[in-house]
C-alpha atoms as a PDB file:
ATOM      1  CA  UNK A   1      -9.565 -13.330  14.117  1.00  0.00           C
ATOM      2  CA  UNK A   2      -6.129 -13.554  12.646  1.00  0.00           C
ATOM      3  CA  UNK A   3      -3.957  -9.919  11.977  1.00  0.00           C
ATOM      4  CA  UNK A   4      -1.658 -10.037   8.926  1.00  0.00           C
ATOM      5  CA  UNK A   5       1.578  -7.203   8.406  1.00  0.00           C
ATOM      6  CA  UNK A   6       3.435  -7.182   5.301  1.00  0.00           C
ATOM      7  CA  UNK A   7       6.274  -4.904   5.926  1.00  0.00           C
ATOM      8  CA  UNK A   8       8.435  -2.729   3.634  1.00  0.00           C
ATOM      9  CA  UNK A   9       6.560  -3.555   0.607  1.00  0.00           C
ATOM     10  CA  UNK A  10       9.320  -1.775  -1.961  1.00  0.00           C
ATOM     11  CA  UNK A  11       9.167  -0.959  -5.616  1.00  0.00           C
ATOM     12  CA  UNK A  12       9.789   2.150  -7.826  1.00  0.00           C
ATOM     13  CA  UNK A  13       6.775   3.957  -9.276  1.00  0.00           C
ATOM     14  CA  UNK A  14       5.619   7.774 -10.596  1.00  0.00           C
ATOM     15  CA  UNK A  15       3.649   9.225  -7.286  1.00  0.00           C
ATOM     16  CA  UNK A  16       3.825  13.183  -6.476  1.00  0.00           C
ATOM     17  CA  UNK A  17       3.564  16.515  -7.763  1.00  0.00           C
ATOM     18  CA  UNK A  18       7.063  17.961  -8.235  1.00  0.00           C
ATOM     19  CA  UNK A  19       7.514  17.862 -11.907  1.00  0.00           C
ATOM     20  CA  UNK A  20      10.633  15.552 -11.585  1.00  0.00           C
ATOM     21  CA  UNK A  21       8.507  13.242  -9.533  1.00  0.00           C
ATOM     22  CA  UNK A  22       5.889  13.379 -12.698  1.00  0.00           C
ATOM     23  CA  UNK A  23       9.313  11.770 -15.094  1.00  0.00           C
ATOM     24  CA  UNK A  24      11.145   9.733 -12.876  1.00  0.00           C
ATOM     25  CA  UNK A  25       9.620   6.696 -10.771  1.00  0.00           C
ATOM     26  CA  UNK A  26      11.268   6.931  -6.765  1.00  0.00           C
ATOM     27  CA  UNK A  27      11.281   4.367  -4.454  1.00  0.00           C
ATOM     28  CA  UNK A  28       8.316   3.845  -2.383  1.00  0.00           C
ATOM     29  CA  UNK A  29       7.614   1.253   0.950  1.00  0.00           C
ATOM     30  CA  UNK A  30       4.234   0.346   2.112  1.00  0.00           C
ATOM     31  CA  UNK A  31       3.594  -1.163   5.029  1.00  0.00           C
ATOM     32  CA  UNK A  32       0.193  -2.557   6.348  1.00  0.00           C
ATOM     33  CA  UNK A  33      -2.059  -4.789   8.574  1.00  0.00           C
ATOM     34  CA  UNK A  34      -4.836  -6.374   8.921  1.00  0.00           C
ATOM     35  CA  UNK A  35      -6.985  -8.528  10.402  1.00  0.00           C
ATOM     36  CA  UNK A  36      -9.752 -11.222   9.080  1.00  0.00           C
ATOM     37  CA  UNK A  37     -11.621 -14.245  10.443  1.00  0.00           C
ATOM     38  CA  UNK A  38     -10.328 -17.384   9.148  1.00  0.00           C
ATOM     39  CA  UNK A  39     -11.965 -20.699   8.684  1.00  0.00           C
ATOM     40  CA  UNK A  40     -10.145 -23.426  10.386  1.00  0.00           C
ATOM     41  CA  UNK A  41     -12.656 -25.420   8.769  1.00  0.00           C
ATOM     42  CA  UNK A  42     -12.507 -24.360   5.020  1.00  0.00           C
ATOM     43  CA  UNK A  43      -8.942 -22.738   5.021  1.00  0.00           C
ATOM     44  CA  UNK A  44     -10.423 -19.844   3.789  1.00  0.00           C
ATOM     45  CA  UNK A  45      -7.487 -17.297   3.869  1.00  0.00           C
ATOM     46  CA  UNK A  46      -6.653 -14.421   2.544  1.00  0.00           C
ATOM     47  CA  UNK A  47      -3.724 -14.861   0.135  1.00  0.00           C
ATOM     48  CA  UNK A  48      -0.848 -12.215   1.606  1.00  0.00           C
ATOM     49  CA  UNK A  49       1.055 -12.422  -2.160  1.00  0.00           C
ATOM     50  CA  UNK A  50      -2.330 -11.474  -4.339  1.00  0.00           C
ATOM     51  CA  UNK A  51      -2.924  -8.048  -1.210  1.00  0.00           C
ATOM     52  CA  UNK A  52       0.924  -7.334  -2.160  1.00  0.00           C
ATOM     53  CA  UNK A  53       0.386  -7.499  -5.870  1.00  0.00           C
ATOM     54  CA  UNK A  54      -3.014  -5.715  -5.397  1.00  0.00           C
ATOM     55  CA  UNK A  55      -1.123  -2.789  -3.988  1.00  0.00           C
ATOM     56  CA  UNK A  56       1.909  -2.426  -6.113  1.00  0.00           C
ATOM     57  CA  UNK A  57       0.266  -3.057  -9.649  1.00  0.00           C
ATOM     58  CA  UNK A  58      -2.480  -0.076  -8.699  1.00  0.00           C
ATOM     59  CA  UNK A  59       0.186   2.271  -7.421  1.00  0.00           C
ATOM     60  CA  UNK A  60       2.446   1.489 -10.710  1.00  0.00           C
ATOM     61  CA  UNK A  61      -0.187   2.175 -12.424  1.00  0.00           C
ATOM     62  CA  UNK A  62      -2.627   4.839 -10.776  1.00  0.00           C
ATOM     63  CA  UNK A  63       0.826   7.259 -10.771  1.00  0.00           C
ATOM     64  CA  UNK A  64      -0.707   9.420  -8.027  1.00  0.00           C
ATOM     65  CA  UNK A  65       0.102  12.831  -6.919  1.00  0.00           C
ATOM     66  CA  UNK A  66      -0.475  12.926  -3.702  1.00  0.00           C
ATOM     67  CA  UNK A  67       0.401   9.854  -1.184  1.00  0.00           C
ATOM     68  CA  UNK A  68      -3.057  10.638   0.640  1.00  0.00           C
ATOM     69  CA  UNK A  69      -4.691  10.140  -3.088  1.00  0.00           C
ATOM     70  CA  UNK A  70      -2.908   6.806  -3.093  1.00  0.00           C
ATOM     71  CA  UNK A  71      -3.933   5.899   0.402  1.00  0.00           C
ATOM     72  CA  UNK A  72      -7.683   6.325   0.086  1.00  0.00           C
ATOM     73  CA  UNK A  73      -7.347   4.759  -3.646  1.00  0.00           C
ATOM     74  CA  UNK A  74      -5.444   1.659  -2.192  1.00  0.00           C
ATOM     75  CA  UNK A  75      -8.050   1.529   1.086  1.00  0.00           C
ATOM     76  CA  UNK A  76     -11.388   0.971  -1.213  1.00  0.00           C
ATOM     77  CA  UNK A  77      -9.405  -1.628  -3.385  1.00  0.00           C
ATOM     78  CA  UNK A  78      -8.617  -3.670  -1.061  1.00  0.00           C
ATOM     79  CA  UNK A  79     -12.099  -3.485   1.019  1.00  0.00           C
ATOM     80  CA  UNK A  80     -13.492  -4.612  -2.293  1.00  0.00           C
ATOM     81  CA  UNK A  81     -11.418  -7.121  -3.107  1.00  0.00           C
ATOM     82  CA  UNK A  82     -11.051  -8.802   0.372  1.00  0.00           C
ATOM     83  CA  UNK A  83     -13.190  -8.912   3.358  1.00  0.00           C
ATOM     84  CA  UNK A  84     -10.524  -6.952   5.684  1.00  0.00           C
ATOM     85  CA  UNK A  85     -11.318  -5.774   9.511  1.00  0.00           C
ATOM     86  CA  UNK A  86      -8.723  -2.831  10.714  1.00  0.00           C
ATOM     87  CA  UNK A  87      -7.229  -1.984   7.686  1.00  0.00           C
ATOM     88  CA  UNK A  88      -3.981   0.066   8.697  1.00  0.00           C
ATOM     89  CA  UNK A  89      -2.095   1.798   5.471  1.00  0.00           C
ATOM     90  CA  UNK A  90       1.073   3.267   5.766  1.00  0.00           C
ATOM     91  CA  UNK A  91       3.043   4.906   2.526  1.00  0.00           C
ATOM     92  CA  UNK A  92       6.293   6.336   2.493  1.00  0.00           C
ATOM     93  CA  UNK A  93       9.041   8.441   0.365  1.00  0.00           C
ATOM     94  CA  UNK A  94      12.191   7.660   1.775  1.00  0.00           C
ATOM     95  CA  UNK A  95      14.444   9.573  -0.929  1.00  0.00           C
ATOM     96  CA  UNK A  96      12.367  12.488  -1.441  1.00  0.00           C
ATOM     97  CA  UNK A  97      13.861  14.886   0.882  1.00  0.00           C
ATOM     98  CA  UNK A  98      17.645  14.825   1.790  1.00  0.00           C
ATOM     99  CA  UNK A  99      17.394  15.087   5.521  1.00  0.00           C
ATOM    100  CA  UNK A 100      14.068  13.058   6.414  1.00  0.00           C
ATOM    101  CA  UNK A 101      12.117  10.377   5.329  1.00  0.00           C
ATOM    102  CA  UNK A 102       8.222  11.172   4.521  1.00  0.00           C
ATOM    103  CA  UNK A 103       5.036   9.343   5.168  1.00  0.00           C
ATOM    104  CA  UNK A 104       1.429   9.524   5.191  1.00  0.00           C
ATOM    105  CA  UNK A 105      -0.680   6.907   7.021  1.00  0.00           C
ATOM    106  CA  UNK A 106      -4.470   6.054   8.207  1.00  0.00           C
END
């Protein structure tokens, strides 16, 4: 079994439920892992770039309020999608507050 990270996934989308988070997209990073048997065989892999795109197109477009709504959205996607073992999600704010940096994770 091979594990895969993609770190500090960044982009700019609509998520939370402050009305100026509703208006104006704010940065958002998403990190994850996991892992998956590969097929020295076949070269069956999963493709890291099409997980990436997975993720940001849904959260562009899902504009969620809550980061836990995201998370649990995000989670079923890619089980569907891809045949993932130890799927760890982690999403984070890092301009919404002043003096910390916010995220939710599974």
């Amino acid at each position: 079994m091979l594990k895969v990270t993609i770190e500090n996934l960044t982009f700019d989308c609509i998520i939370g439920i402050l009305e100026s988070e509703r208006i104006k997209e704010q940065k958002v990073v998403v990190n994850l892992s996991f892992e998956y048997f590969f097929d020295e065989v076949k070269k069956d892999f999963i493709d890291y770039v099409k997980v990436a795109s997975l993720i940001e197109n849904n959260m562009k477009a899902g504009r969620f309020f809550l980061i836990e709504d995201a998370i649990l959205f995000l989670r079923k996607e890619l089980k569907n999608r891809f045949e993932l073992k130890n799927l760890w999600l982690k999403i984070t704010k890092p301009d919404i507050m002043p003096n910390c940096i916010v995220s939710v994770e599974e």
